[in-house]
PDB file of N, CA and C in Angstrom:
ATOM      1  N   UNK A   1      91.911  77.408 126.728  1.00  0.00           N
ATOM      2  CA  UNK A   1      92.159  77.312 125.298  1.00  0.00           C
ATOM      3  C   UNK A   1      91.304  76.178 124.743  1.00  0.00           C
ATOM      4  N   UNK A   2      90.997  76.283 123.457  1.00  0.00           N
ATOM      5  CA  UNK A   2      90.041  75.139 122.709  1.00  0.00           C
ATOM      6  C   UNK A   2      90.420  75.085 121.714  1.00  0.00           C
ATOM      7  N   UNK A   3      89.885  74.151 121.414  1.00  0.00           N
ATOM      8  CA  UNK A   3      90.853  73.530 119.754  1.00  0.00           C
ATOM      9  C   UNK A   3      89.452  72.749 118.781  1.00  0.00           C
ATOM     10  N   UNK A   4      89.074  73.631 118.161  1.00  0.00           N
ATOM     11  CA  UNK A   4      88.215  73.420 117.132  1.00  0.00           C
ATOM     12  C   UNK A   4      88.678  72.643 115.869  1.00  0.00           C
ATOM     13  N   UNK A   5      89.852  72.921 115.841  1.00  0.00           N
ATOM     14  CA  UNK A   5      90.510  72.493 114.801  1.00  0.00           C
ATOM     15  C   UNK A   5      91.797  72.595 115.138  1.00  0.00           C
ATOM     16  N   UNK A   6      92.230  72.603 113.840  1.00  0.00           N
ATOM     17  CA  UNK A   6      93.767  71.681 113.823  1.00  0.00           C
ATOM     18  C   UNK A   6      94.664  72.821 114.850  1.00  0.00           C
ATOM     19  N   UNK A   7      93.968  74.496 114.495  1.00  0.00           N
ATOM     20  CA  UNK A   7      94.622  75.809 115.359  1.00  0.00           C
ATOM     21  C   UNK A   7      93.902  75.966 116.537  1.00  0.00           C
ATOM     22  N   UNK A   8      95.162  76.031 117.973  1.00  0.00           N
ATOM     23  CA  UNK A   8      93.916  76.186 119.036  1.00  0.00           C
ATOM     24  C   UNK A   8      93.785  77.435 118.690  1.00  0.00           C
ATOM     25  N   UNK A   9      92.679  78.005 119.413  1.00  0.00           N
ATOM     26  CA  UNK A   9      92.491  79.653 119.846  1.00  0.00           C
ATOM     27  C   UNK A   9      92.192  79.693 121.223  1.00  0.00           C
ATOM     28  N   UNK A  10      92.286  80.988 121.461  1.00  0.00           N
ATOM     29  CA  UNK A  10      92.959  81.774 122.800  1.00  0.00           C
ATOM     30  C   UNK A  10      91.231  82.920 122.883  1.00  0.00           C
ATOM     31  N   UNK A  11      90.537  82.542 124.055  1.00  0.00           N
ATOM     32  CA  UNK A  11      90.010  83.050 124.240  1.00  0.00           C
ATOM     33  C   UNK A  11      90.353  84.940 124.580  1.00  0.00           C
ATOM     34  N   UNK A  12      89.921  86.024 124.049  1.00  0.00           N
ATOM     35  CA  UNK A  12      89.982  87.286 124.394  1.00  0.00           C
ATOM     36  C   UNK A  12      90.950  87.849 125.479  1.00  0.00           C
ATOM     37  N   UNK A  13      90.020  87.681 126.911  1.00  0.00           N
ATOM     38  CA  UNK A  13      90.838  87.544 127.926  1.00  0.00           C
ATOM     39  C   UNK A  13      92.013  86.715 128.383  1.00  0.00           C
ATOM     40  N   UNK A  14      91.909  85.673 128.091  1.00  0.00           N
ATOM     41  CA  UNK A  14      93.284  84.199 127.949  1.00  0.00           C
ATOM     42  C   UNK A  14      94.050  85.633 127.441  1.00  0.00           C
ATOM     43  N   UNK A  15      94.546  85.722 126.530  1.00  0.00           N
ATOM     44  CA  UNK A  15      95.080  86.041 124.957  1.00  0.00           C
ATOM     45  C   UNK A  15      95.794  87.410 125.674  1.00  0.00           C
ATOM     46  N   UNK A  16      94.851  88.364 126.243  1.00  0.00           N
ATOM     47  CA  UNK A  16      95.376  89.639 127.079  1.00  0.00           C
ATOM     48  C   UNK A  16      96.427  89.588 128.604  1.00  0.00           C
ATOM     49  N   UNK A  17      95.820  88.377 129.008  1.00  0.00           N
ATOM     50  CA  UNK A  17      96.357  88.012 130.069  1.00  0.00           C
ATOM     51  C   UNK A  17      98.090  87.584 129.536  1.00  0.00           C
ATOM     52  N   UNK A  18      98.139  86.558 128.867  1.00  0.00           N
ATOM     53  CA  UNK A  18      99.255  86.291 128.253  1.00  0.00           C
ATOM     54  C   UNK A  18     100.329  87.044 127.586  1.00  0.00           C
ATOM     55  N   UNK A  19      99.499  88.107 126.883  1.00  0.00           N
ATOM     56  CA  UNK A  19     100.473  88.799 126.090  1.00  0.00           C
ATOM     57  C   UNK A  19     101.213  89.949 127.178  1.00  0.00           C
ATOM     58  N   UNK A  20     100.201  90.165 128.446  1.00  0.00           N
ATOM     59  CA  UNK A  20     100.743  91.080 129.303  1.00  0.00           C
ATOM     60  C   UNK A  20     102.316  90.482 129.867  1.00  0.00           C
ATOM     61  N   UNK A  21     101.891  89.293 130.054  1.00  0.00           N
ATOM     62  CA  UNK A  21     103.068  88.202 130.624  1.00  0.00           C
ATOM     63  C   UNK A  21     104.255  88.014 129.740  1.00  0.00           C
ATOM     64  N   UNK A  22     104.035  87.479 128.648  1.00  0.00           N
ATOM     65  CA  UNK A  22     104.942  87.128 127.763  1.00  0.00           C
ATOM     66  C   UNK A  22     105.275  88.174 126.488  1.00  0.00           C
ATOM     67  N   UNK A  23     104.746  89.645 126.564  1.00  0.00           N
ATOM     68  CA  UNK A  23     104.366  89.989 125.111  1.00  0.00           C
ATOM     69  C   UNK A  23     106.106  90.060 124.427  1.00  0.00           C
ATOM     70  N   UNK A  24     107.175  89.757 125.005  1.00  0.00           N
ATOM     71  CA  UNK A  24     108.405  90.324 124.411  1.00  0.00           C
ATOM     72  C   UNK A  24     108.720  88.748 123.850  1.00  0.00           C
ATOM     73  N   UNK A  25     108.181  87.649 124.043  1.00  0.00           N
ATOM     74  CA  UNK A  25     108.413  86.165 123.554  1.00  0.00           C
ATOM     75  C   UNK A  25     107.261  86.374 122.583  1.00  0.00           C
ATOM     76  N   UNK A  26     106.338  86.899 122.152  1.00  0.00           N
ATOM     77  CA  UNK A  26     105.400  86.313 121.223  1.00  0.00           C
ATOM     78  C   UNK A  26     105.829  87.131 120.023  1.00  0.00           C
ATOM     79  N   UNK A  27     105.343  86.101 118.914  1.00  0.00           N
ATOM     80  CA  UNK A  27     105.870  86.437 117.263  1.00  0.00           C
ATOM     81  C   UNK A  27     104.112  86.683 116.993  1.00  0.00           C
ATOM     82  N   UNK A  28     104.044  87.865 116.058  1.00  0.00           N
ATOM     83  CA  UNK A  28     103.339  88.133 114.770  1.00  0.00           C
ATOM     84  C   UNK A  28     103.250  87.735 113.663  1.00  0.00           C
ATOM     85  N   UNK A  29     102.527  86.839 113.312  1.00  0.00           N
ATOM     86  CA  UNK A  29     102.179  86.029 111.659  1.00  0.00           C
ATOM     87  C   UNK A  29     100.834  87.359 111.425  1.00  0.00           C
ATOM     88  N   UNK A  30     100.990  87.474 110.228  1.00  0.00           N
ATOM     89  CA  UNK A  30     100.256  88.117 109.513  1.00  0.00           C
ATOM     90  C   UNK A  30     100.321  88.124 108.088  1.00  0.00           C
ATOM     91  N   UNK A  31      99.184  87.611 107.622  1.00  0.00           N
ATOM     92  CA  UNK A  31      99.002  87.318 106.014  1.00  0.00           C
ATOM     93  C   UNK A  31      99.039  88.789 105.214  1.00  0.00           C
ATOM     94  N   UNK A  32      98.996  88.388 103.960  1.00  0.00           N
ATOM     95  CA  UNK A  32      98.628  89.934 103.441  1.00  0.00           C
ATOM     96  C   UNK A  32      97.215  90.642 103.923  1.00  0.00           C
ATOM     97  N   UNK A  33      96.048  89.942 103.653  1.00  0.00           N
ATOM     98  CA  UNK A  33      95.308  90.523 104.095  1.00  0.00           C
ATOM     99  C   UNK A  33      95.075  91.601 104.872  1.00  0.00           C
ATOM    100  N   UNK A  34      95.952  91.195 105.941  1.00  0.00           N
ATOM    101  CA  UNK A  34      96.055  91.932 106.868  1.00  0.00           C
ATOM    102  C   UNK A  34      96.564  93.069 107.104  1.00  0.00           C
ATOM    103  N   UNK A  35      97.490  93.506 106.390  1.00  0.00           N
ATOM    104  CA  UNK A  35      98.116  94.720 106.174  1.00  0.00           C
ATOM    105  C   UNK A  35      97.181  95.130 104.894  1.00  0.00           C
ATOM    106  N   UNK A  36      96.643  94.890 104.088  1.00  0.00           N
ATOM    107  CA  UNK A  36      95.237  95.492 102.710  1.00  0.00           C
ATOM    108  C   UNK A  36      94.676  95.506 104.035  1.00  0.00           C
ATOM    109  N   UNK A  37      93.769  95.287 104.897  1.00  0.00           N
ATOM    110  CA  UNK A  37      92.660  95.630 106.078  1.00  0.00           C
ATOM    111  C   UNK A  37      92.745  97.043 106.515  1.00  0.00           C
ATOM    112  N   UNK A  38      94.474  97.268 106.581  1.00  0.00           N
ATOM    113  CA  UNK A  38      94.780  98.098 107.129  1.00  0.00           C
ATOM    114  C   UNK A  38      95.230  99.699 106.705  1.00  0.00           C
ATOM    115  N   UNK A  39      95.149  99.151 105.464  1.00  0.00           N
ATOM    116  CA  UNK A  39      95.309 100.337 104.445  1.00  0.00           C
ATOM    117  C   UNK A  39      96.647 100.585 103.783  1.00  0.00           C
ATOM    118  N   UNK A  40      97.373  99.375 103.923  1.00  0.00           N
ATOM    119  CA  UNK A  40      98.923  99.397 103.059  1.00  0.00           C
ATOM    120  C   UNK A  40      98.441  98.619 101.790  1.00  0.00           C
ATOM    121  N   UNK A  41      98.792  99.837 100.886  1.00  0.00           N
ATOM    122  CA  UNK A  41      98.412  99.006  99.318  1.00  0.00           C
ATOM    123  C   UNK A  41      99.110  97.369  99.115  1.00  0.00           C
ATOM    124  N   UNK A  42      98.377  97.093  98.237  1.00  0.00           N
ATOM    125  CA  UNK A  42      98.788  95.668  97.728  1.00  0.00           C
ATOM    126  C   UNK A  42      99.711  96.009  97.030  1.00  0.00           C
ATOM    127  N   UNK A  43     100.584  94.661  96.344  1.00  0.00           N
ATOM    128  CA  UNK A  43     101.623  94.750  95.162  1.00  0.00           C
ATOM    129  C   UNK A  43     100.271  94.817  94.042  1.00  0.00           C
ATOM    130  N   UNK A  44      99.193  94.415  93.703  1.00  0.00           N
ATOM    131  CA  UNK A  44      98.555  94.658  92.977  1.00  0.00           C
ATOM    132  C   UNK A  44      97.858  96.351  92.655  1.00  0.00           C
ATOM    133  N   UNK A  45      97.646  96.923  93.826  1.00  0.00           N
ATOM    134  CA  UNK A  45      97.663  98.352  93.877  1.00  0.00           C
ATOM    135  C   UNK A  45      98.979  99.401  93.528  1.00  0.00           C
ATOM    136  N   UNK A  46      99.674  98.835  94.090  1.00  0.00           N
ATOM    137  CA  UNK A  46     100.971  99.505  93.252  1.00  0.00           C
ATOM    138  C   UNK A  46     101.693  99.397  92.185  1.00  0.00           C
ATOM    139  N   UNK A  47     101.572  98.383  91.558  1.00  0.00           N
ATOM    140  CA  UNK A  47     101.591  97.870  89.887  1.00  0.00           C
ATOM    141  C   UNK A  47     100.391  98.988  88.976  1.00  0.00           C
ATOM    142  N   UNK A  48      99.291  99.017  89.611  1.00  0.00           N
ATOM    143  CA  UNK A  48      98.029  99.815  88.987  1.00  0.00           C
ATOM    144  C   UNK A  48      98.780 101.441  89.364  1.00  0.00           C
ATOM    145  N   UNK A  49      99.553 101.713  90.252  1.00  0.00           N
ATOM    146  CA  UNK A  49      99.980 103.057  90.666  1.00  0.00           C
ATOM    147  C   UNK A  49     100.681 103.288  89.673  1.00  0.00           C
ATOM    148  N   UNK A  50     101.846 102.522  89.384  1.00  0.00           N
ATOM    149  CA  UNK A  50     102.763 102.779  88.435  1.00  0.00           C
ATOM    150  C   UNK A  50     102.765 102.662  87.257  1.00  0.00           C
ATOM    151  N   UNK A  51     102.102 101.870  86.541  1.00  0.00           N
ATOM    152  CA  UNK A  51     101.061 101.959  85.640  1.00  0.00           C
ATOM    153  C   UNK A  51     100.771 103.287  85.089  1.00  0.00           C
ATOM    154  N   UNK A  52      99.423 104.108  86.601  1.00  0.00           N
ATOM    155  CA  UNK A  52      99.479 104.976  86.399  1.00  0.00           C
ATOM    156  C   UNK A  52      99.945 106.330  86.292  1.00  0.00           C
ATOM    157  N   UNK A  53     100.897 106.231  87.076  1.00  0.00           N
ATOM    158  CA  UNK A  53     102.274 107.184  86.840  1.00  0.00           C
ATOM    159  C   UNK A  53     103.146 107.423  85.505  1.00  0.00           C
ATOM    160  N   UNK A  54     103.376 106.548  84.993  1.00  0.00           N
ATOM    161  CA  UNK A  54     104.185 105.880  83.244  1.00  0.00           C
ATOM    162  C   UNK A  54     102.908 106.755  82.621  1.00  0.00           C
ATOM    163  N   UNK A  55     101.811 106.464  82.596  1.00  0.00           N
ATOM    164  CA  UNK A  55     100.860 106.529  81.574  1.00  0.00           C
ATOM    165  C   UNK A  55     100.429 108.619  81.902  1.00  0.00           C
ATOM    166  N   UNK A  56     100.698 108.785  83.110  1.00  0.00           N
ATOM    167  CA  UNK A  56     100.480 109.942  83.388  1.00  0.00           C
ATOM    168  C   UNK A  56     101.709 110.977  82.755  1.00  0.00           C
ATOM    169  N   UNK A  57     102.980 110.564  83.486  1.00  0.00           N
ATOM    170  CA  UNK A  57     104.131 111.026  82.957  1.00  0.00           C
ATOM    171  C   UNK A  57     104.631 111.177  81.571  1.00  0.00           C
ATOM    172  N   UNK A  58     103.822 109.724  80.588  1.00  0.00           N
ATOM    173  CA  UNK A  58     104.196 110.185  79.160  1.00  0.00           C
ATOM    174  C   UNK A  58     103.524 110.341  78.226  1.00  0.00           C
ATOM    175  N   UNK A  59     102.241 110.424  78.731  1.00  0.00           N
ATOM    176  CA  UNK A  59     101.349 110.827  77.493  1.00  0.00           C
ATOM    177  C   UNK A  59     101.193 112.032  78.453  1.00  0.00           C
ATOM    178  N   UNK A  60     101.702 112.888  79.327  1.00  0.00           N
ATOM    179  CA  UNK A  60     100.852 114.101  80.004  1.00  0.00           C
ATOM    180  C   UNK A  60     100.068 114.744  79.826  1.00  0.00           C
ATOM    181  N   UNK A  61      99.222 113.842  80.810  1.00  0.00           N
ATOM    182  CA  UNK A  61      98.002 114.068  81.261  1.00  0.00           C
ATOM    183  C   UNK A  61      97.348 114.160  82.467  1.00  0.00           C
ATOM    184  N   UNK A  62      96.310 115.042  83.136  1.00  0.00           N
ATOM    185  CA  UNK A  62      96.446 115.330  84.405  1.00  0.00           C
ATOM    186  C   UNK A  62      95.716 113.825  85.033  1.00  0.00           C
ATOM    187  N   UNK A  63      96.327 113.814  86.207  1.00  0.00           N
ATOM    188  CA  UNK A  63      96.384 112.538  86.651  1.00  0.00           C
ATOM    189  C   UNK A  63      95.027 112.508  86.719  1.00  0.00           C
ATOM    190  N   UNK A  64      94.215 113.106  87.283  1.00  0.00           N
ATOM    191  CA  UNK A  64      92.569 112.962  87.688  1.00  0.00           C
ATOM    192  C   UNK A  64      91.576 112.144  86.410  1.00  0.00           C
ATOM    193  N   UNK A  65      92.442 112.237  85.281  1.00  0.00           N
ATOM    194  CA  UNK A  65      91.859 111.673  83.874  1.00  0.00           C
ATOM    195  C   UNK A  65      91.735 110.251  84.710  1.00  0.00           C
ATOM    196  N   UNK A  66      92.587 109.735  84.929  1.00  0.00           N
ATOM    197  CA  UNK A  66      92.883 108.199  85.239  1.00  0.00           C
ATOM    198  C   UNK A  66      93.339 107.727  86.784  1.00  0.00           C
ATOM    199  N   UNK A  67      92.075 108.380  87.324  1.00  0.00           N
ATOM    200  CA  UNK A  67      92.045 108.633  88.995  1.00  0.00           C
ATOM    201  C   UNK A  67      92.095 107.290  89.366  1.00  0.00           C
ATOM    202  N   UNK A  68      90.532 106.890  89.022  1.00  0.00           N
ATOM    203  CA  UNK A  68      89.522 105.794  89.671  1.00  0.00           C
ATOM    204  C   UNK A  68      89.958 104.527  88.798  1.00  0.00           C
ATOM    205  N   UNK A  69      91.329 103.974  89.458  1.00  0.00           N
ATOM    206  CA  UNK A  69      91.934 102.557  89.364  1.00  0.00           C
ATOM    207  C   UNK A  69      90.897 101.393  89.398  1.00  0.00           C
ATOM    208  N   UNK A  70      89.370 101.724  90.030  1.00  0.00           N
ATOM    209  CA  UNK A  70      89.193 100.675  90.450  1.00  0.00           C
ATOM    210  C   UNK A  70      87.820 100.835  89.061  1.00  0.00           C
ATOM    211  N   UNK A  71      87.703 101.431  88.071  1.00  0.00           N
ATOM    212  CA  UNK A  71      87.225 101.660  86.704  1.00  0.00           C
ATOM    213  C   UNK A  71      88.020 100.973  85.872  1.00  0.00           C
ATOM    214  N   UNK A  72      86.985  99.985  85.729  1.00  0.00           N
ATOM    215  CA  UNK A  72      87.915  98.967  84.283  1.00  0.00           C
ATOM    216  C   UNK A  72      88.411  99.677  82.974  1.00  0.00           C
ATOM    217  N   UNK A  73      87.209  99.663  82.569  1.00  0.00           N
ATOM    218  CA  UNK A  73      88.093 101.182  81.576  1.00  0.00           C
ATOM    219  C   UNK A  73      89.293 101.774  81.968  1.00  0.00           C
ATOM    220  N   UNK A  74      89.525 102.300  83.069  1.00  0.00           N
ATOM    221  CA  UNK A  74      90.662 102.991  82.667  1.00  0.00           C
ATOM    222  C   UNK A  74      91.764 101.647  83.163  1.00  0.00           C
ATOM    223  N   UNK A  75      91.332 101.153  83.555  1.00  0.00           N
ATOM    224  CA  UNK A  75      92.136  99.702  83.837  1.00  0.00           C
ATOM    225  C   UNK A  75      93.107  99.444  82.173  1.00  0.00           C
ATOM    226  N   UNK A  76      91.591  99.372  81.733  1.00  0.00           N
ATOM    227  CA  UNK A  76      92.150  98.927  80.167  1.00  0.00           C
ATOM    228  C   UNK A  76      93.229 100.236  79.439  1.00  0.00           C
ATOM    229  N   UNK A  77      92.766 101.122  79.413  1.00  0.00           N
ATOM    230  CA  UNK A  77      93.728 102.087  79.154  1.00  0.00           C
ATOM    231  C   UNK A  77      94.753 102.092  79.323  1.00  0.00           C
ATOM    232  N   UNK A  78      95.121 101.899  80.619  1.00  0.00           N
ATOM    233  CA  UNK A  78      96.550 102.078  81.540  1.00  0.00           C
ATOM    234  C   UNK A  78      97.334 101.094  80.668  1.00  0.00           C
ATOM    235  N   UNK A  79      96.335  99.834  80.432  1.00  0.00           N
ATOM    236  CA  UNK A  79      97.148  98.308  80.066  1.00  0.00           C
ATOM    237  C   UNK A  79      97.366  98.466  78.684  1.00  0.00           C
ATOM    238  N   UNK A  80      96.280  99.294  77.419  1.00  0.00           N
ATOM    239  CA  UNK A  80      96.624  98.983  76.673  1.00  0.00           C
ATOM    240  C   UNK A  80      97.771 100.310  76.135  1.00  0.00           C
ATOM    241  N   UNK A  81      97.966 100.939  76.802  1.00  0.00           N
ATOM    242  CA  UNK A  81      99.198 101.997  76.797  1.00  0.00           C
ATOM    243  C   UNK A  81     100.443 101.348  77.091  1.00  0.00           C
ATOM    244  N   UNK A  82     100.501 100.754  78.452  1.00  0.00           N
ATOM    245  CA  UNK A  82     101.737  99.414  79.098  1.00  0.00           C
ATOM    246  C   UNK A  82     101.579  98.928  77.803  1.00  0.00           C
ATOM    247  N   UNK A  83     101.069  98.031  77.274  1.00  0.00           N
ATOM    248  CA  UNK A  83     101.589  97.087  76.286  1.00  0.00           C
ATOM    249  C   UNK A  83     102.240  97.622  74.954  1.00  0.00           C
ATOM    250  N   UNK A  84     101.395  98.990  74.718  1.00  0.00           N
ATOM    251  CA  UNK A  84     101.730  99.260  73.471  1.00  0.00           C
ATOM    252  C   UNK A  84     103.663 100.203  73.543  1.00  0.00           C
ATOM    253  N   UNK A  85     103.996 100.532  74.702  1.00  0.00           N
ATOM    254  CA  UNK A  85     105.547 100.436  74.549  1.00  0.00           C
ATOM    255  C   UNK A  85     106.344  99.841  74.112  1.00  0.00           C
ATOM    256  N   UNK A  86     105.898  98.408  74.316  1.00  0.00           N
ATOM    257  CA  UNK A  86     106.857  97.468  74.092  1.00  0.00           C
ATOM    258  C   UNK A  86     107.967  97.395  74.732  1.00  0.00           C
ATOM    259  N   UNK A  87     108.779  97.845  76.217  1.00  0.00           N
ATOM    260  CA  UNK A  87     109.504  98.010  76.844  1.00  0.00           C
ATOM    261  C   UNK A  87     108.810  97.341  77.913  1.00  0.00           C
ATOM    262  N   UNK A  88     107.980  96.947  78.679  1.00  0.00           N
ATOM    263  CA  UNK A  88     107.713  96.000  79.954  1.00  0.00           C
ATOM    264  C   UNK A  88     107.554  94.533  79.348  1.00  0.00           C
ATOM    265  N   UNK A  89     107.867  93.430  79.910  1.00  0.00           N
ATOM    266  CA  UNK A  89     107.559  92.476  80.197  1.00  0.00           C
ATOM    267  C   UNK A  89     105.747  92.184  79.647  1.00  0.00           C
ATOM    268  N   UNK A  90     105.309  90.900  79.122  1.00  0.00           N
ATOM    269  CA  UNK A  90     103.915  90.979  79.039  1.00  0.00           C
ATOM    270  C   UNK A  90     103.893  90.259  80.564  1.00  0.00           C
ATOM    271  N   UNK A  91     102.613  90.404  81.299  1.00  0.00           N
ATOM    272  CA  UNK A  91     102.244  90.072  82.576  1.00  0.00           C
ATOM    273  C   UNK A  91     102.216  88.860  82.712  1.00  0.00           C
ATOM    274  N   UNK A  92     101.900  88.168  81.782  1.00  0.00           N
ATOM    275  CA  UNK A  92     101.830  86.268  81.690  1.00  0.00           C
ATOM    276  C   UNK A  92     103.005  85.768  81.240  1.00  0.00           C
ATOM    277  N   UNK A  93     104.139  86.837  81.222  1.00  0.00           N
ATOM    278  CA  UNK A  93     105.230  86.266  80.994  1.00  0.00           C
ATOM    279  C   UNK A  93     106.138  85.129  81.690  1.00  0.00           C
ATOM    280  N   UNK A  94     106.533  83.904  81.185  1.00  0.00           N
ATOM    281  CA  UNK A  94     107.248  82.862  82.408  1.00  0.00           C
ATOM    282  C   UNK A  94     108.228  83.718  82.963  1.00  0.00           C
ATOM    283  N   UNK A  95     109.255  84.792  82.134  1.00  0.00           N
ATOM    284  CA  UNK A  95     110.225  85.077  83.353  1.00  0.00           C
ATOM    285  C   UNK A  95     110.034  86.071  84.223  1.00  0.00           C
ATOM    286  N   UNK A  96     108.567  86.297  84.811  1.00  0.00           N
ATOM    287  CA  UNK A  96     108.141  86.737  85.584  1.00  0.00           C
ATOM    288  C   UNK A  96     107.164  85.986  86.401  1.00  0.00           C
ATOM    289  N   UNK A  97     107.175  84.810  86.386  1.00  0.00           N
ATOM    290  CA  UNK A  97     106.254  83.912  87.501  1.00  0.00           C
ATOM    291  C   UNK A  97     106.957  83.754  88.512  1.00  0.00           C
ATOM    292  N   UNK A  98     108.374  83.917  88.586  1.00  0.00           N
ATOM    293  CA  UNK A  98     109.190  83.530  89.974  1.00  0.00           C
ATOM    294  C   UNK A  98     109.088  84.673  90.730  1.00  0.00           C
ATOM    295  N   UNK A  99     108.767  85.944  90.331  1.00  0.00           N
ATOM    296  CA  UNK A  99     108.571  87.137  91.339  1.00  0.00           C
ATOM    297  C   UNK A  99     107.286  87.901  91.852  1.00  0.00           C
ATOM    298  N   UNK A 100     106.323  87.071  91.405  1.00  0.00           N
ATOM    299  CA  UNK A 100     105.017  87.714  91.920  1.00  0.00           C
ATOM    300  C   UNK A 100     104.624  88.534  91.072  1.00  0.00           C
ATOM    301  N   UNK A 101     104.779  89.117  89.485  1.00  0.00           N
ATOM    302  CA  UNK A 101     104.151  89.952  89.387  1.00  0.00           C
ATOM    303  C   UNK A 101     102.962  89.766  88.791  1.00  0.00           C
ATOM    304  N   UNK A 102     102.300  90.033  89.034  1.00  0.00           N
ATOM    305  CA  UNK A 102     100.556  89.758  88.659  1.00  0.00           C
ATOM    306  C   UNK A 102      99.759  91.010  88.259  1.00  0.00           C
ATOM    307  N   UNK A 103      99.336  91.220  87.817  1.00  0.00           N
ATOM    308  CA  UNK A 103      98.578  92.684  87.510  1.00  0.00           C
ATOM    309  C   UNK A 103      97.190  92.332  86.153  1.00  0.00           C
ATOM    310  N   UNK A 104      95.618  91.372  86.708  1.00  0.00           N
ATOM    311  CA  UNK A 104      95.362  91.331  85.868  1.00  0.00           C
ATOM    312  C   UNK A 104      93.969  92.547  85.668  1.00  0.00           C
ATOM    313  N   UNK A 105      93.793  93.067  84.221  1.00  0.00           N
ATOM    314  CA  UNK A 105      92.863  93.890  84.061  1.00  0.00           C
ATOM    315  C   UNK A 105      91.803  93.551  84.808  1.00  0.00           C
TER     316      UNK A 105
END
């Protein structure tokens, strides 16, 4: 093992050897990243889902209009439809900083 820094690391083989030994004692840390790497949407991807679902469901319209989430334009759309309800929360709202929700265009 070596310690570059403040985290040691576990060489490849070390790391295989060990987990064969111990794998029912070792814990999994994993950031978000890591599950987005892996193909589980973000809370930011699913805010944009539902979004687009609301915006699909009540102005009906076929979803393919407002496929490509990752098109600012329709970014803006989605948002300026959300806002113009007047039934959600605005996104920069304080009584929504204690729960994560974030969703910016």
């Amino acid at each position: 093992m070596t310690i570059d820094s403040i985290y040691p690391t576990v060489a490849t083989d070390d790391f295989a050897r060990r987990f064969s030994q111990r794998g029912g004692n070792l814990m999994w840390l994993l950031g978000a990243g890591a599950s987005a790497a892996a193909g589980i949407p973000t809370a930011w991807d699913m805010i944009w889902e539902f979004k687009q679902q609301l915006y699909v469901s009540q102005r009906r319209v076929s979803p393919k209009q407002v496929a490509d989430l990752a098109n600012s334009a329709i970014r803006r759309e989605l948002q300026s439809f959300i806002d113009g309800t007047g039934s959600l929360p605005d996104p920069d709202s304080p009584a929504l900083q204690g729960i994560g929700y974030s969703a910016p265009i």
